[in-house]
Protein backbone atom coordinates (compact mmCIF):
# COMPACT_ATOMS: atom_id res chain seq x y z
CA UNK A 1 11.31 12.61 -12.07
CA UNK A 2 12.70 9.55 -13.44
CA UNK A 3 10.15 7.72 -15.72
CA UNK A 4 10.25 3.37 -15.73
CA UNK A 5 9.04 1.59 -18.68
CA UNK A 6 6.17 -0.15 -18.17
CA UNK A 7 7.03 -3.83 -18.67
CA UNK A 8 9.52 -3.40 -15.60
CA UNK A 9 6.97 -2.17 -13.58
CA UNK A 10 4.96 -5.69 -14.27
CA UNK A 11 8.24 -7.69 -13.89
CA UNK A 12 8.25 -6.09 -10.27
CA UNK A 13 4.98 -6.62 -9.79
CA UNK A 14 4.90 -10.45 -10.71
CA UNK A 15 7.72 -10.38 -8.39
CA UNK A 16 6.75 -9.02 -5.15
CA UNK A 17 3.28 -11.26 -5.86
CA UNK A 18 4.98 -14.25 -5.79
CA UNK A 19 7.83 -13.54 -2.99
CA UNK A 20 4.31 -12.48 -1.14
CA UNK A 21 3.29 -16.19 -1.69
CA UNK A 22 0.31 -16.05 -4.10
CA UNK A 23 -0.27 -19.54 -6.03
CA UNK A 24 1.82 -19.37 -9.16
CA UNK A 25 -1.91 -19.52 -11.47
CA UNK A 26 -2.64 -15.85 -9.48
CA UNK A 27 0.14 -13.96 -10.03
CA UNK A 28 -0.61 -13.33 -13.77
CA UNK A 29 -4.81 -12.17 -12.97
CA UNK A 30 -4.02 -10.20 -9.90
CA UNK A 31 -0.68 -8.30 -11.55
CA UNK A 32 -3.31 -7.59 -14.67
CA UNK A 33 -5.57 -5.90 -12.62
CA UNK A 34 -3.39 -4.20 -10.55
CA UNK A 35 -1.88 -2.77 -13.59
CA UNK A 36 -5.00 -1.91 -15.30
CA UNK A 37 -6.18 0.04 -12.42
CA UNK A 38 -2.65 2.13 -12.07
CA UNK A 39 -2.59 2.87 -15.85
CA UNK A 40 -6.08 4.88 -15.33
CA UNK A 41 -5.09 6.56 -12.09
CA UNK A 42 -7.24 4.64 -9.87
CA UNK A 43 -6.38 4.10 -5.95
CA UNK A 44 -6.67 0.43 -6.68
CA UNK A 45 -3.40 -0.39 -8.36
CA UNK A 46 0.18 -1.25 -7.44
CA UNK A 47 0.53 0.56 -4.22
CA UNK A 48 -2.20 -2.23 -3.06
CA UNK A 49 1.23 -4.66 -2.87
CA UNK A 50 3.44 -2.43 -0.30
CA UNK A 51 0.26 -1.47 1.78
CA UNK A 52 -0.67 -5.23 1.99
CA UNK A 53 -3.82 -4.92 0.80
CA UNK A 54 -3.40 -8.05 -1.88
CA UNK A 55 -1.48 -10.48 0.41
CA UNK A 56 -2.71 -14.16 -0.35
CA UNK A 57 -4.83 -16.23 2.43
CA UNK A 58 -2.74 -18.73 3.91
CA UNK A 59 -5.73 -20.91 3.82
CA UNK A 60 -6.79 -20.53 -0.03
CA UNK A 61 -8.03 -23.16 -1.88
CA UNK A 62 -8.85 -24.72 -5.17
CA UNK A 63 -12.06 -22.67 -6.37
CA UNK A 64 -15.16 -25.38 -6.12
CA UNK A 65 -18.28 -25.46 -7.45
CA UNK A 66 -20.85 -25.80 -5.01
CA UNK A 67 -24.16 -25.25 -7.07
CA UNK A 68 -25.03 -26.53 -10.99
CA UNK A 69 -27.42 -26.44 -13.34
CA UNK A 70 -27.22 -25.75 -16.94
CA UNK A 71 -27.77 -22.00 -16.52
CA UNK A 72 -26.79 -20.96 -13.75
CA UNK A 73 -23.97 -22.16 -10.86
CA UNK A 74 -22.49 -20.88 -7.37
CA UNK A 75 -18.50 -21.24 -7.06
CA UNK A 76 -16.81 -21.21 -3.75
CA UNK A 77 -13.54 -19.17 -4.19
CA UNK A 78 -11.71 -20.67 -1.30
CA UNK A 79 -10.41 -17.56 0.06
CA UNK A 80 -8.08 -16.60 -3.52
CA UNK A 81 -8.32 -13.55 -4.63
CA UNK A 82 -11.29 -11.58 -6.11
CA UNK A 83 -10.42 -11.67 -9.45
CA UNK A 84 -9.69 -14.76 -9.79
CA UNK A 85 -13.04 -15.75 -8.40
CA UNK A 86 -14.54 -13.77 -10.98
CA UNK A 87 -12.53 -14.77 -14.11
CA UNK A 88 -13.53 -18.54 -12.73
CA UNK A 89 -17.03 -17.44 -12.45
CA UNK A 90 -16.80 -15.50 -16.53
CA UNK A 91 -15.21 -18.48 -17.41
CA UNK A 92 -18.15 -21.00 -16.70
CA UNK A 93 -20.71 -18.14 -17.35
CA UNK A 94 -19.62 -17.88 -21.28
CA UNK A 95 -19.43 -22.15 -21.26
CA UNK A 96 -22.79 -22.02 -20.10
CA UNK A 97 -24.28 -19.35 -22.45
CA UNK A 98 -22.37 -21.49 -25.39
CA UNK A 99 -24.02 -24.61 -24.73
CA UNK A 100 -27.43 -23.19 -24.01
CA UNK A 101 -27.54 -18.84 -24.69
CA UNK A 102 -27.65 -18.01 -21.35
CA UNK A 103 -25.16 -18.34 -18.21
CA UNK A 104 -25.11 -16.96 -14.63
CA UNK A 105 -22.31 -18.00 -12.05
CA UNK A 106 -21.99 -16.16 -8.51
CA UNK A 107 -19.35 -16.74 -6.19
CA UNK A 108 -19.79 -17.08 -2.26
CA UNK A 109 -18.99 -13.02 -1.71
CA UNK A 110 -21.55 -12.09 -4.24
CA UNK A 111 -20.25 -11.19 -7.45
CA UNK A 112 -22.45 -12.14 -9.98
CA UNK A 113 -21.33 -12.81 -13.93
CA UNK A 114 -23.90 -13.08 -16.54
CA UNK A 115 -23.54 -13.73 -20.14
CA UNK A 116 -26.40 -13.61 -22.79
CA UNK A 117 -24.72 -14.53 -26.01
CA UNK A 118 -26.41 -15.72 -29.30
CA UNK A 119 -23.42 -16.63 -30.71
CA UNK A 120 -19.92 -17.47 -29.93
């Protein structure tokens, strides 16, 4: 058995995810967690790119937000990929919780990320 070194392994996968057409921002979030899943054995890593399981929508969009308040908001992920939709959603839940110790963001397929921090 021939062993590859990791880093080519994520060359070839930031290749085959952008020859497969995902926006250039994606690449990077979807190759982590592709990569973090195959480095602990789980069924949810690389071979997701030859089975076609991670192939970008055609019609993906910009994520929107849909719903605000100062605690909480609802993000519309416009078809990109689930993580991305949830680092969007972290994202705004840890700006919230700055500003006022408490943040929860959803997206429109139901993952919820909530942040209680006292200090950041």
């Amino acid at each position: 058995m021939e062993l590859v070194h990791l880093t080519e392994v994520e060359d070839l996968c930031r290749k085959a995810l952008t020859n497969m057409g995902h926006l250039p921002q994606d690449v990077e979030p979807v190759c982590e967690g592709l990569l973090w899943a195959q480095r602990r054995g789980n069924n949810q890593g690389i071979i997701k790119i030859p089975a076609g399981a991670v192939r970008p929508q055609p019609s993906a969009g910009k994520v929107t937000t849909v719903f605000d308040t100062k605690l909480s908001a609802r993000l519309d992920a416009q078809q990109r990929p689930g993580i991305v939709a949830v680092q969007e959603a972290t994202k705004m839940a840890i700006q919230k919780a700055r500003e006022h110790g408490f943040g929860m963001v959803r997206n429109q397929e139901g993952i919820i990320c909530c942040r209680c921090i006292n200090q950041i």
